[in-house]
N, C-alpha and C. Protein backbone atom coordinates (compact mmCIF):
# COMPACT_ATOMS: atom_id res chain seq x y z
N UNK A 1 96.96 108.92 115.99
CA UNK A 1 96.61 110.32 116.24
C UNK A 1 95.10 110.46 116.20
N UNK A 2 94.42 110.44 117.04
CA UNK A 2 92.75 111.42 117.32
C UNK A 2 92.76 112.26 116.50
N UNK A 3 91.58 112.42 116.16
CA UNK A 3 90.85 113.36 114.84
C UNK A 3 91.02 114.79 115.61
N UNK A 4 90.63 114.27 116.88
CA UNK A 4 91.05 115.91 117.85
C UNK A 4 92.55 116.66 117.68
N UNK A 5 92.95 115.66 117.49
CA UNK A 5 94.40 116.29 117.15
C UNK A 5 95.11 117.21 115.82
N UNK A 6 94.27 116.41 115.39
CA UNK A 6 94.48 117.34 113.91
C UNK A 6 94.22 118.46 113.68
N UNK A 7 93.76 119.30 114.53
CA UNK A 7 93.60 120.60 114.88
C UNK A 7 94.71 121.40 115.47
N UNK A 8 95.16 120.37 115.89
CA UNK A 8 96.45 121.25 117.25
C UNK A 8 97.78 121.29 115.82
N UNK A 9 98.06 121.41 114.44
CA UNK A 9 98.78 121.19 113.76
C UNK A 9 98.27 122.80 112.93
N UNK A 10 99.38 123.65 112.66
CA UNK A 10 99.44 124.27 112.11
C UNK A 10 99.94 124.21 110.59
N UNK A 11 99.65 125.02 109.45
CA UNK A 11 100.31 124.76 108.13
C UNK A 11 101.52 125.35 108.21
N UNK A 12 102.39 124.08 107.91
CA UNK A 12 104.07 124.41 107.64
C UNK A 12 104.54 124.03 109.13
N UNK A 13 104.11 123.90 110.20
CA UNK A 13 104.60 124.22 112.15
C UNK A 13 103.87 122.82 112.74
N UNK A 14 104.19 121.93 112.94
CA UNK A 14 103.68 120.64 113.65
C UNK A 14 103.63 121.09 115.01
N UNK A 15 102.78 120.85 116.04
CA UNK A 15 102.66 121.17 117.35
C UNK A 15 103.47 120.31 118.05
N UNK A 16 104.46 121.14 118.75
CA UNK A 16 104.98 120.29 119.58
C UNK A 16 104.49 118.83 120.54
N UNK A 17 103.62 119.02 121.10
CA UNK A 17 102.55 118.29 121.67
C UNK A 17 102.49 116.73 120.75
N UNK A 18 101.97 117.19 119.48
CA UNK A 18 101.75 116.19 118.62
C UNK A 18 102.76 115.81 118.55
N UNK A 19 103.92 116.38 117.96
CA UNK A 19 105.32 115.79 117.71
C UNK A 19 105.99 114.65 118.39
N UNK A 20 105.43 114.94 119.96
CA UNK A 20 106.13 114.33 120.74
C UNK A 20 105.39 113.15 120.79
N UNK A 21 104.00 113.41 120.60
CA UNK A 21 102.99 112.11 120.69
C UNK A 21 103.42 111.32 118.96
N UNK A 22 103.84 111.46 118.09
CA UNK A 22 103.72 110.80 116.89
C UNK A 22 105.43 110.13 117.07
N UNK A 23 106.65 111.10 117.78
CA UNK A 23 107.66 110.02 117.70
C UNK A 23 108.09 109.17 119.47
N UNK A 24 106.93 109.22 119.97
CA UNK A 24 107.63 108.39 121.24
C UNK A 24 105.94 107.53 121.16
N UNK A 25 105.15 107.56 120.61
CA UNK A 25 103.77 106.42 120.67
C UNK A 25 104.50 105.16 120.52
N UNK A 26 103.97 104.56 121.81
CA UNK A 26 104.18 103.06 121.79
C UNK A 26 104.05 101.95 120.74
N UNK A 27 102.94 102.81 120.19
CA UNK A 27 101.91 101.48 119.21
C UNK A 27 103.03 101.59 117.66
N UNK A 28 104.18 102.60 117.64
CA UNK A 28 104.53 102.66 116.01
C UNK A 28 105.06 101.36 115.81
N UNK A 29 104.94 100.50 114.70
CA UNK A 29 105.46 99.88 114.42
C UNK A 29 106.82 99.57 113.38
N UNK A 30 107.54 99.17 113.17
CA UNK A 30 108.92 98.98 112.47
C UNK A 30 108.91 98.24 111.65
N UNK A 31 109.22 98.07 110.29
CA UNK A 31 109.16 97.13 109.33
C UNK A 31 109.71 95.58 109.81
N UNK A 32 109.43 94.91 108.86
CA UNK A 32 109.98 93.10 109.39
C UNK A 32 111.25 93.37 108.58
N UNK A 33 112.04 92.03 109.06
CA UNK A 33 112.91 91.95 108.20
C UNK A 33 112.34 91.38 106.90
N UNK A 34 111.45 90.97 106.63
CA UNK A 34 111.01 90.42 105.05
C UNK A 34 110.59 91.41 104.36
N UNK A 35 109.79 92.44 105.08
CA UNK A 35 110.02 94.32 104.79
C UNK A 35 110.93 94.38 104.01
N UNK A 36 111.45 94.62 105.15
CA UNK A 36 113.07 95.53 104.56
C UNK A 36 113.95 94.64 103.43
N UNK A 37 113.86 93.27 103.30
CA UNK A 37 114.87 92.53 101.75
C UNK A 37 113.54 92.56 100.83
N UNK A 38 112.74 92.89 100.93
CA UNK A 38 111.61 92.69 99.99
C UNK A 38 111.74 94.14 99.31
N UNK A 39 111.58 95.07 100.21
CA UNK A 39 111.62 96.56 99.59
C UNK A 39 113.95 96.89 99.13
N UNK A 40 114.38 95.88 99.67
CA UNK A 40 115.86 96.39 99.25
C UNK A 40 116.11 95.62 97.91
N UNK A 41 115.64 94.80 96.99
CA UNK A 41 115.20 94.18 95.79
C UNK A 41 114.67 95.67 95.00
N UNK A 42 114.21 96.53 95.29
CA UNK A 42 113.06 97.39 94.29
C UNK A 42 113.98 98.82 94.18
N UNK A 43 115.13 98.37 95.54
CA UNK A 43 115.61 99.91 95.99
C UNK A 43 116.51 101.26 94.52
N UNK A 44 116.66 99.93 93.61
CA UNK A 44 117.77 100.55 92.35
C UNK A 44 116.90 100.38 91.33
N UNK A 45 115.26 100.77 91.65
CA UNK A 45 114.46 100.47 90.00
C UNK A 45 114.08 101.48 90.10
N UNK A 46 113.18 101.36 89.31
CA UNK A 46 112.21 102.50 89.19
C UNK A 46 110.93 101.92 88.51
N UNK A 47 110.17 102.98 88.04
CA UNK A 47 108.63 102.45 87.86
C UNK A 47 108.94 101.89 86.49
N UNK A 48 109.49 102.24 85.15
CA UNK A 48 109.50 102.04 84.42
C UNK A 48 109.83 100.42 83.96
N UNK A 49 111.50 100.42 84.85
CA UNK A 49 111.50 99.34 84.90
C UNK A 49 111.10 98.14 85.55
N UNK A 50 109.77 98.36 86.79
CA UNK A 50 109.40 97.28 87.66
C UNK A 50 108.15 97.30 86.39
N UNK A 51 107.47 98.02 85.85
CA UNK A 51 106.72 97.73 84.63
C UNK A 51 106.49 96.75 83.64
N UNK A 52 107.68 97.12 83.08
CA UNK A 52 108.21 96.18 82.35
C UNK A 52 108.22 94.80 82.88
N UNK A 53 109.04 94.55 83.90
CA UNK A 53 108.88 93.12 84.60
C UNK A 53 107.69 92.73 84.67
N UNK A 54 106.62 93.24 85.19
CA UNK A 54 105.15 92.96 85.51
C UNK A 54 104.54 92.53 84.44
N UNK A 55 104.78 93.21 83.11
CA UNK A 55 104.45 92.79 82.14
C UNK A 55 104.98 91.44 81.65
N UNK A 56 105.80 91.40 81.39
CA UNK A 56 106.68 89.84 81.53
C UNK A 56 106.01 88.59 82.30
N UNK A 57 105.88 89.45 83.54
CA UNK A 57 105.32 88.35 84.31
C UNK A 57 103.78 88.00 84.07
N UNK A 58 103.20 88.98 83.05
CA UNK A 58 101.19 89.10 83.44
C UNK A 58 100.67 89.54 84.25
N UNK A 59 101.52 90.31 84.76
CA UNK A 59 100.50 91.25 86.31
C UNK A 59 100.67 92.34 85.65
N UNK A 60 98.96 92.91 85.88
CA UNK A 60 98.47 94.39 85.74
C UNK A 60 98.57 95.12 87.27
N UNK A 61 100.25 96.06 87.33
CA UNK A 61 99.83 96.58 88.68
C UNK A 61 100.47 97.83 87.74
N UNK A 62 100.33 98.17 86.49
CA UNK A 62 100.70 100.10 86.70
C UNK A 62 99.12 100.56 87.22
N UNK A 63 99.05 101.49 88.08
CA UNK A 63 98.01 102.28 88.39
C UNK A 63 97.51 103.67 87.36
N UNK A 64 96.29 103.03 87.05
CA UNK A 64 96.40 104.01 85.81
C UNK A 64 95.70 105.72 86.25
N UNK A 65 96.50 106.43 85.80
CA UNK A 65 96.14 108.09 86.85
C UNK A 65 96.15 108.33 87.65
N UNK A 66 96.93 107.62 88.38
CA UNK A 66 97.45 108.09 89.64
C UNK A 66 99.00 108.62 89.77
N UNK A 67 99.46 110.25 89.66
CA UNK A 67 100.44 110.92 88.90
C UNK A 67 101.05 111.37 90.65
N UNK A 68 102.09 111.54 90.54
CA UNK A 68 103.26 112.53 91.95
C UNK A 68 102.21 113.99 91.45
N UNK A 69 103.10 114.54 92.79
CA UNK A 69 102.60 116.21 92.93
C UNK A 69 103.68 117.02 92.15
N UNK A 70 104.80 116.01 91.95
CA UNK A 70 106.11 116.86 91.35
C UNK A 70 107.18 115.54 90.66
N UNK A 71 107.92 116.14 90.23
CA UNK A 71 109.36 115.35 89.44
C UNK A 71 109.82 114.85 90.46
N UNK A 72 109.32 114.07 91.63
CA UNK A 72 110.64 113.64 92.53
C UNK A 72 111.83 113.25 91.93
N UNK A 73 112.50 113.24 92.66
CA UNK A 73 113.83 112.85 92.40
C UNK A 73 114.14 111.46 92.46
N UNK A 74 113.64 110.86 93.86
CA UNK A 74 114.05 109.91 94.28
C UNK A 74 112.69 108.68 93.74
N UNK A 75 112.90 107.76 94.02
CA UNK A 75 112.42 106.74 93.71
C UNK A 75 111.88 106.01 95.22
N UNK A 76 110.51 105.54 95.51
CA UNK A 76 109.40 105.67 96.23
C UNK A 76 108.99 104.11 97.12
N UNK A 77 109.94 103.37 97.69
CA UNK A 77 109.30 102.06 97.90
C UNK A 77 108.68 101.71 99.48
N UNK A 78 107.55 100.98 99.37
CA UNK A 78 107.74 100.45 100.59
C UNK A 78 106.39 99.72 100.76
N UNK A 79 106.27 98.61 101.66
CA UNK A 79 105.00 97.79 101.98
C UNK A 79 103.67 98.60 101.98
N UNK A 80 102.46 98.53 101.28
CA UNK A 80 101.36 99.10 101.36
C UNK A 80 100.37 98.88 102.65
N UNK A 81 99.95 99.88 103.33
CA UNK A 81 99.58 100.11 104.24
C UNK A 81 98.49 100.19 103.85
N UNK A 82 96.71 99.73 103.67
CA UNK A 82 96.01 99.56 102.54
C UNK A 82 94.60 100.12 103.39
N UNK A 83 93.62 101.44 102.86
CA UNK A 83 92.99 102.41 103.72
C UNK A 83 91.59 102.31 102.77
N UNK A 84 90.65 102.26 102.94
CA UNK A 84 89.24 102.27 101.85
C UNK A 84 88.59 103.78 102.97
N UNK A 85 88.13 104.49 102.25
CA UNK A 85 87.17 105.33 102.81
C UNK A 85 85.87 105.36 102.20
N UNK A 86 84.71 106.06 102.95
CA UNK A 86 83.42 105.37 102.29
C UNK A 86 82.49 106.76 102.67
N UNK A 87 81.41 106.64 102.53
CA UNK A 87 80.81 108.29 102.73
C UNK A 87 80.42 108.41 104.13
N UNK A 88 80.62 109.38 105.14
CA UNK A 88 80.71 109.74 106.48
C UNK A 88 78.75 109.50 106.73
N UNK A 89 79.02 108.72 107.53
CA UNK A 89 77.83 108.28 108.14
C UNK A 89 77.25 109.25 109.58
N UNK A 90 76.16 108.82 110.31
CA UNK A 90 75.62 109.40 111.40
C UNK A 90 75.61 108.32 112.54
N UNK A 91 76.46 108.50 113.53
CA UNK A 91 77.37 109.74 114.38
C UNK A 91 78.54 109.70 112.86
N UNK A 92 79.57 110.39 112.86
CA UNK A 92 80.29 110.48 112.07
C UNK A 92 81.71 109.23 112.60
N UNK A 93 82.37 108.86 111.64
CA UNK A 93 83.83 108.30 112.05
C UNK A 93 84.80 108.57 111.89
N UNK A 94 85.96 107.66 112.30
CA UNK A 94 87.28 108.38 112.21
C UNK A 94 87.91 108.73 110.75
N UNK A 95 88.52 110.07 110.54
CA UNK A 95 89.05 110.35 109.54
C UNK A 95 90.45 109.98 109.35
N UNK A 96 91.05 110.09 110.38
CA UNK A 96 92.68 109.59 110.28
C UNK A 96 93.58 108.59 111.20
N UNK A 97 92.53 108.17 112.45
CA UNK A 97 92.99 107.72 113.42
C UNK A 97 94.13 106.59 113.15
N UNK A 98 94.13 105.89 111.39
CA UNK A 98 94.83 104.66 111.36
C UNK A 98 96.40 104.98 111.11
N UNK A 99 96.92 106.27 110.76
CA UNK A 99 97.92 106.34 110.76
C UNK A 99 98.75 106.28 112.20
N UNK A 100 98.44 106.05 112.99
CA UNK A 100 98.80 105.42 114.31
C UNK A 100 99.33 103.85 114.19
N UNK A 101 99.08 103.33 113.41
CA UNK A 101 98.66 101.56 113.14
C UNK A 101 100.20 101.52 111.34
N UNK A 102 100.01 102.71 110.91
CA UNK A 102 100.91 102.90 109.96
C UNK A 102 102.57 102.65 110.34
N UNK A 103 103.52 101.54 109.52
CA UNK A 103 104.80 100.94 110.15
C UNK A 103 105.51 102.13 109.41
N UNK A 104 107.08 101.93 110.11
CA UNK A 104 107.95 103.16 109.64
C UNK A 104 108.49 102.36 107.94
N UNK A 105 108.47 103.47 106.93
CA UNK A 105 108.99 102.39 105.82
C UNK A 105 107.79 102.38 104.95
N UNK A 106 106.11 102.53 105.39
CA UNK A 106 105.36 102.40 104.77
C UNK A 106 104.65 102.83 103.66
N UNK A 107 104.02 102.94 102.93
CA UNK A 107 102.95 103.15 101.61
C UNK A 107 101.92 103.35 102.36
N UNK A 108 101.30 104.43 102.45
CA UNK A 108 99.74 104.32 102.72
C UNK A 108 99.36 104.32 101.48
N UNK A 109 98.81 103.47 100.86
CA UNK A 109 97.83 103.68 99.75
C UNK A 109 96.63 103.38 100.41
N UNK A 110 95.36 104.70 99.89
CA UNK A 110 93.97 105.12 100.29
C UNK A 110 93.09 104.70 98.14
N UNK A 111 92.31 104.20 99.09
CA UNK A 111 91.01 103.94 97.94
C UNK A 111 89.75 105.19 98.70
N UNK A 112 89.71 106.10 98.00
CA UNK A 112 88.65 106.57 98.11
C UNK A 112 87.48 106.76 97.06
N UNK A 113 88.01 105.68 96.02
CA UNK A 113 86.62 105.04 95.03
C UNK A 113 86.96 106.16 93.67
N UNK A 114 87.92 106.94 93.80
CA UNK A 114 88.69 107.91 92.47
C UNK A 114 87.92 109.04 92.97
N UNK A 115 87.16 109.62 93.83
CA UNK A 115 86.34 110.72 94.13
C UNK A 115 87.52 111.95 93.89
N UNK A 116 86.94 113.06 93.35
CA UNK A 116 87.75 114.12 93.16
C UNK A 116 86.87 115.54 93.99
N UNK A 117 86.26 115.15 94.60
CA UNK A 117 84.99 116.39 95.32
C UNK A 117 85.60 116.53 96.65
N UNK A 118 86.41 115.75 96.85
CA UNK A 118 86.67 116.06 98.62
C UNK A 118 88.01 115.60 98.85
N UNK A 119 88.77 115.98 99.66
CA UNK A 119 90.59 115.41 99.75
C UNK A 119 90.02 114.09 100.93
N UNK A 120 91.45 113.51 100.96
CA UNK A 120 91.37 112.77 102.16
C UNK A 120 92.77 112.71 102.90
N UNK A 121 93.92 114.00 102.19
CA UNK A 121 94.99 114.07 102.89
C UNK A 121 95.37 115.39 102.57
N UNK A 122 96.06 116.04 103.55
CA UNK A 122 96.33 117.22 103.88
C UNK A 122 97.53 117.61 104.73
N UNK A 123 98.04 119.02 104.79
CA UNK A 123 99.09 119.13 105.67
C UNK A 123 99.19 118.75 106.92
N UNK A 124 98.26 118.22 107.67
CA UNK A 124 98.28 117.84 108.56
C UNK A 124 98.67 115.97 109.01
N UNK A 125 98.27 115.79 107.61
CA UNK A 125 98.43 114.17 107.49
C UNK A 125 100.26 114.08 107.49
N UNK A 126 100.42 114.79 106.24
CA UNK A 126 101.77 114.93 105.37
C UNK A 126 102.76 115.14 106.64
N UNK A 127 102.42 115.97 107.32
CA UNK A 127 103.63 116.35 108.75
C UNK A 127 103.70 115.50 109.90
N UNK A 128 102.20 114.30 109.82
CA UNK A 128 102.75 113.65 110.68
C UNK A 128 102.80 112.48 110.01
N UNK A 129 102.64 112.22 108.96
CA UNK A 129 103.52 110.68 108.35
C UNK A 129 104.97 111.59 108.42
N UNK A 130 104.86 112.04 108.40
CA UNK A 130 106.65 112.73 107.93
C UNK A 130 107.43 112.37 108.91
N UNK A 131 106.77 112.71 110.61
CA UNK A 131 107.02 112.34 111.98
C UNK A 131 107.61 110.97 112.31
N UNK A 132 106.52 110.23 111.53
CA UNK A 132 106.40 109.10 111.95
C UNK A 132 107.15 107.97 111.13
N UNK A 133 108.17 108.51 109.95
CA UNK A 133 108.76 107.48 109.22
C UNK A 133 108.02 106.90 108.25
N UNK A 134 106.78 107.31 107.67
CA UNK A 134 106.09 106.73 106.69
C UNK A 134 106.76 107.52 105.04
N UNK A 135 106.88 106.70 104.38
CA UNK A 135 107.66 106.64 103.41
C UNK A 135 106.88 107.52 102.05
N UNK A 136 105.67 107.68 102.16
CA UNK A 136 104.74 108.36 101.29
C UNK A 136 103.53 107.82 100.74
N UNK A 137 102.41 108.40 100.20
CA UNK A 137 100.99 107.96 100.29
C UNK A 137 100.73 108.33 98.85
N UNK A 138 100.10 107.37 98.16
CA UNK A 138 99.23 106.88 96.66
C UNK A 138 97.74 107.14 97.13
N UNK A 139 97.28 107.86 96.38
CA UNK A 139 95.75 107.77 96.32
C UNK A 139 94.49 107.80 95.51
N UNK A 140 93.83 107.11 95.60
CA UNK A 140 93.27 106.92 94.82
C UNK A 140 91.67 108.14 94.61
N UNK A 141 92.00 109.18 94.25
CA UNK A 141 91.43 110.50 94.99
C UNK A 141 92.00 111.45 95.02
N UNK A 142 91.81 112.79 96.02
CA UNK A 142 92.68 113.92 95.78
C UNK A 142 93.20 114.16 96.87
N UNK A 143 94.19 115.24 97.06
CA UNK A 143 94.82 115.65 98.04
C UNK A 143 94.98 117.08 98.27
N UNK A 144 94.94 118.17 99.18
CA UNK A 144 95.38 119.31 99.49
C UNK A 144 96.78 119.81 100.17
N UNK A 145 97.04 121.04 100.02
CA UNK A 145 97.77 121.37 101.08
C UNK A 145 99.28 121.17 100.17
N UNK A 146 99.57 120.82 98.99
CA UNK A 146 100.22 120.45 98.17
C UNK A 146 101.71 121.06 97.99
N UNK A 147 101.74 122.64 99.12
CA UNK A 147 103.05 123.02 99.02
C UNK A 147 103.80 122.46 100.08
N UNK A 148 102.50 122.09 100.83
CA UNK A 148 103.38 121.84 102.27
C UNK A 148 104.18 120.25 102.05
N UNK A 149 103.87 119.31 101.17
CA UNK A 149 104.00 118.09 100.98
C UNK A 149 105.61 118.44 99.97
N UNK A 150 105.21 119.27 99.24
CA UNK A 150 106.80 119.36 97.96
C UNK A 150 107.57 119.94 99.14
N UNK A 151 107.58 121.61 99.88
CA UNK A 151 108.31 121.73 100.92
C UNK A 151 109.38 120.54 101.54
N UNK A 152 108.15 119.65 102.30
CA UNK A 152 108.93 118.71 102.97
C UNK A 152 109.46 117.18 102.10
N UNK A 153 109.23 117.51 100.85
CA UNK A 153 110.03 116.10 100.22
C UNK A 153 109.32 115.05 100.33
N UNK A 154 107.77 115.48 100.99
CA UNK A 154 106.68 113.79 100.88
C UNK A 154 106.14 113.51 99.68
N UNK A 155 106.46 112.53 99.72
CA UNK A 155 105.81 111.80 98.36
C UNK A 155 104.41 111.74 98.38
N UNK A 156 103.62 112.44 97.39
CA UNK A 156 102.02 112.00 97.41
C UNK A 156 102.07 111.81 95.59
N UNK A 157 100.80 110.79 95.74
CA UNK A 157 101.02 109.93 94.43
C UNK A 157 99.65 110.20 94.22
N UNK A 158 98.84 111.30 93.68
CA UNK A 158 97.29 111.37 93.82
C UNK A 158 96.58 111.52 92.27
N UNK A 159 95.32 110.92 92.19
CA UNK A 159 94.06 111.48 90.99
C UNK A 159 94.35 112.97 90.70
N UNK A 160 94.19 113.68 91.47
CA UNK A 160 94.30 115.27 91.58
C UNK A 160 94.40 115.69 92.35
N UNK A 161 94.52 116.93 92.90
CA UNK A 161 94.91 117.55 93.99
C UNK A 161 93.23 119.21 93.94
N UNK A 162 92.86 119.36 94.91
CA UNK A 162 91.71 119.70 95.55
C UNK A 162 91.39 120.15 97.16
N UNK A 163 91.39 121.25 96.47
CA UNK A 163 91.20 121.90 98.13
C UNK A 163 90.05 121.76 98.84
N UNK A 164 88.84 121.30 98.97
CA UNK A 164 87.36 120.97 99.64
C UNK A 164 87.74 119.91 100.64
N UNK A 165 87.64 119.82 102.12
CA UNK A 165 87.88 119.18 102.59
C UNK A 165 87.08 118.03 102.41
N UNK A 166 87.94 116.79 103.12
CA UNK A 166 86.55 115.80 103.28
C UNK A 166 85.96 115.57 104.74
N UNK A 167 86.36 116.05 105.44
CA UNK A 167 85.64 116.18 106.90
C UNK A 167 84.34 115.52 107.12
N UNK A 168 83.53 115.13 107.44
CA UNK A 168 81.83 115.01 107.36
C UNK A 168 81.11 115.12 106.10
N UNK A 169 82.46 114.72 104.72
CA UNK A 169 82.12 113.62 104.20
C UNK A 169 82.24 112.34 103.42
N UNK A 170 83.56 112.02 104.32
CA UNK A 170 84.28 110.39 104.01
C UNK A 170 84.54 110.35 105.75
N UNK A 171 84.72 108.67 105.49
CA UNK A 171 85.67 108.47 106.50
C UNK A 171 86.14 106.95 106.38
N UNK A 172 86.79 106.55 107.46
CA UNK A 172 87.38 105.49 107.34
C UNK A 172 86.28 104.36 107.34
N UNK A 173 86.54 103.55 106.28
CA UNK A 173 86.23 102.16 105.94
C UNK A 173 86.67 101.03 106.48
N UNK A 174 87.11 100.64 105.88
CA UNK A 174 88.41 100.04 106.90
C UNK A 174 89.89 100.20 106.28
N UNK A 175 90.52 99.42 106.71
CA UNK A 175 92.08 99.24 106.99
C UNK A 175 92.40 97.59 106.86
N UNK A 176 93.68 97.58 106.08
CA UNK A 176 94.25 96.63 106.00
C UNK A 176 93.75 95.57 105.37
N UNK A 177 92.81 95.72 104.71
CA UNK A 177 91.52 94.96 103.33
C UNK A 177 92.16 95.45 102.15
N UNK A 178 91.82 94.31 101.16
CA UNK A 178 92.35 94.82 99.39
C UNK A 178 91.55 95.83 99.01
N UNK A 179 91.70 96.55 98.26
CA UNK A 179 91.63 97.90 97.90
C UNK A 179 91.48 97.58 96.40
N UNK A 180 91.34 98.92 95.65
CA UNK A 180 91.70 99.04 94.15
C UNK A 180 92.58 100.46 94.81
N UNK A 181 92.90 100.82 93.45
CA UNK A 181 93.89 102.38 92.91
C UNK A 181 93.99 102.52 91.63
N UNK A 182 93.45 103.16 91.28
CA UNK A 182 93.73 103.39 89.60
C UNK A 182 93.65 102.17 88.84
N UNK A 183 92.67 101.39 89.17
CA UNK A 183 92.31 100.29 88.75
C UNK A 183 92.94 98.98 89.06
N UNK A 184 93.77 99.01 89.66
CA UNK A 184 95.02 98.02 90.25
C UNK A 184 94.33 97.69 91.35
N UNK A 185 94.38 96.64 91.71
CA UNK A 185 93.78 95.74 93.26
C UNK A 185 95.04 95.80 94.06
N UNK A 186 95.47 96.23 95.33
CA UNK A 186 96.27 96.33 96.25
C UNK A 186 96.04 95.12 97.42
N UNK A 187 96.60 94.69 97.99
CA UNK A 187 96.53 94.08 99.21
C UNK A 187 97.70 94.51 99.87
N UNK A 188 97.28 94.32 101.46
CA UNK A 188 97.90 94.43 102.20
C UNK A 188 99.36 94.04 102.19
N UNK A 189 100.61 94.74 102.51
CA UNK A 189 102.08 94.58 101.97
C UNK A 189 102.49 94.13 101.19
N UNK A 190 101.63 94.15 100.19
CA UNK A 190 102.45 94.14 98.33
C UNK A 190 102.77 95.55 98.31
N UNK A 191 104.27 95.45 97.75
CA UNK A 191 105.09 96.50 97.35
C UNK A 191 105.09 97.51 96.26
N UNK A 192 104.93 98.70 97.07
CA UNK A 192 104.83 100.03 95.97
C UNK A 192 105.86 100.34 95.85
N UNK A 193 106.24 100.91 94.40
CA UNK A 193 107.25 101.87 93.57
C UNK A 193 106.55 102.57 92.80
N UNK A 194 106.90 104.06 93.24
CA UNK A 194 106.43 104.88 92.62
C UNK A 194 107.78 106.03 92.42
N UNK A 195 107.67 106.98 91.47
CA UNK A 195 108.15 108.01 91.11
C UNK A 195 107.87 108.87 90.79
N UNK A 196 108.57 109.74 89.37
CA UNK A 196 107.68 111.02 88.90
C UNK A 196 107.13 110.10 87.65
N UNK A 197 107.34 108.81 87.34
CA UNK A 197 106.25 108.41 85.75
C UNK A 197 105.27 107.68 87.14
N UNK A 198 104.62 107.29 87.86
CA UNK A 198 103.47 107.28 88.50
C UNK A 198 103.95 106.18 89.45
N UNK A 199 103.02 105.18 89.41
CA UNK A 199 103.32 104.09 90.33
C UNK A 199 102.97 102.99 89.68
N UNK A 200 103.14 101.42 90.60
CA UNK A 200 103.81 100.15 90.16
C UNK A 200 102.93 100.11 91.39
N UNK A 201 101.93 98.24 91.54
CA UNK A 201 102.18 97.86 92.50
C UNK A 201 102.36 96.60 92.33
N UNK A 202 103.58 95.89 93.51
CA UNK A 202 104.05 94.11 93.22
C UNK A 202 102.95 93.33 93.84
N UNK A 203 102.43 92.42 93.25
CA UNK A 203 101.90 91.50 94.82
C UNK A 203 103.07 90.70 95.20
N UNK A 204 102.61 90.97 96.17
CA UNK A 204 103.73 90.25 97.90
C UNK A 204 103.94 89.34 97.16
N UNK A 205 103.31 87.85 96.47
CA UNK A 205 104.13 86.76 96.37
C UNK A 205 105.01 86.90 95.05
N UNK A 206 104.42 87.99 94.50
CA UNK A 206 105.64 87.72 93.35
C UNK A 206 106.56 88.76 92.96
N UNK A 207 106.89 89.17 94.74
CA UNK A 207 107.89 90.20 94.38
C UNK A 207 109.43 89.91 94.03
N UNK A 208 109.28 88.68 94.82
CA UNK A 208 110.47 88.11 94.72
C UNK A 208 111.35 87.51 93.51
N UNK A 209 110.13 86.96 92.32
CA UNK A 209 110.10 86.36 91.18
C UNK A 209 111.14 86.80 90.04
């Protein structure tokens, strides 16, 4: 989705237009099958208890302060989709364009360095991961727009929540590079579980363990 687009999205009302562009885009991608038995292993835990294991094992992946917007109910998994943002430069760059590149099934987890002065997700994000089969977003940072996300049942896993946009002043870093989150180092499709006690992240090789 173009940054231009994110305009054509109303709060609570996705534009048709967009709609149609976020579920018929060529480029979405579909989980693997090593996806899908990797995340169907995590599907009957929860954070508490993938914790525990981690500990067992010597991996530090609880993310520390990084809390849900609410009590979900349900329990949160799926391959990390892995986003760094950095301070908006001159000409400016893209703010959201990578959720285009985002698989159905996915984790966006965003490093935006724990900043609490500016969001980097909003109702506009929330309605079209929602579109698009993305499974819910961890961040390392804040988020807005916060009724529209409980409304629709998206999972956001954030520092705090903050209405100041970040427009012109973050933007994308890159994509698909290790990250931190709440002090936890992420890489690319190591597996998140998250809930309402916070989040877990596995690394890929020892999810299986």
């Amino acid at each position: 989705m173009h940054d231009t687009q994110f305009e054509a999205i109303r709060e609570g009302t996705a534009s048709p237009i967009v709609a149609a562009s976020a579920s018929s885009n060529g480029k979405q991608m579909k989980a693997s099958t090593e996806d899908q038995e990797l995340v169907a292993l995590f599907a009957d835990s929860d954070t508490p208890a993938v914790s525990d294991a981690l500990d067992k094992l010597g991996i530090s992946g609880q993310a520390f302060g990084i809390m849900p917007l609410t009590n979900y109910q349900k329990v949160t998994v799926g391959p990390a989709f892995t986003v760094r943002y950095v301070l908006a430069s001159d000409p400016l760059g893209s703010v959201g364009d990578f959720i285009d590149d985002v698989a159905v099934g996915d984790v966006v987890v965003i490093d935006n360095g724990g900043r609490t002065d500016c969001t980097v997700w909003g109702n506009i994000m929330t309605q079209y991961a929602g579109i698009r089969g993305i499974t819910g977003s961890a961040i390392d940072g804040v988020c807005r727009d916060v009724t529209c996300a409980i409304n629709n049942d998206y999972p956001l896993i954030t520092a705090r929540r903050w209405m100041r946009t970040g427009k012109d002043r973050v933007q994308v870093g890159n994509i698909n590079q290790p990250i931190g989150i709440g002090k936890v180092r992420v890489e690319l499709r190591d597996i998140v579980v998250a809930d309402a006690n916070g989040v877990v992240v596995v690394p890929r090789d020892r999810a299986s363990s």
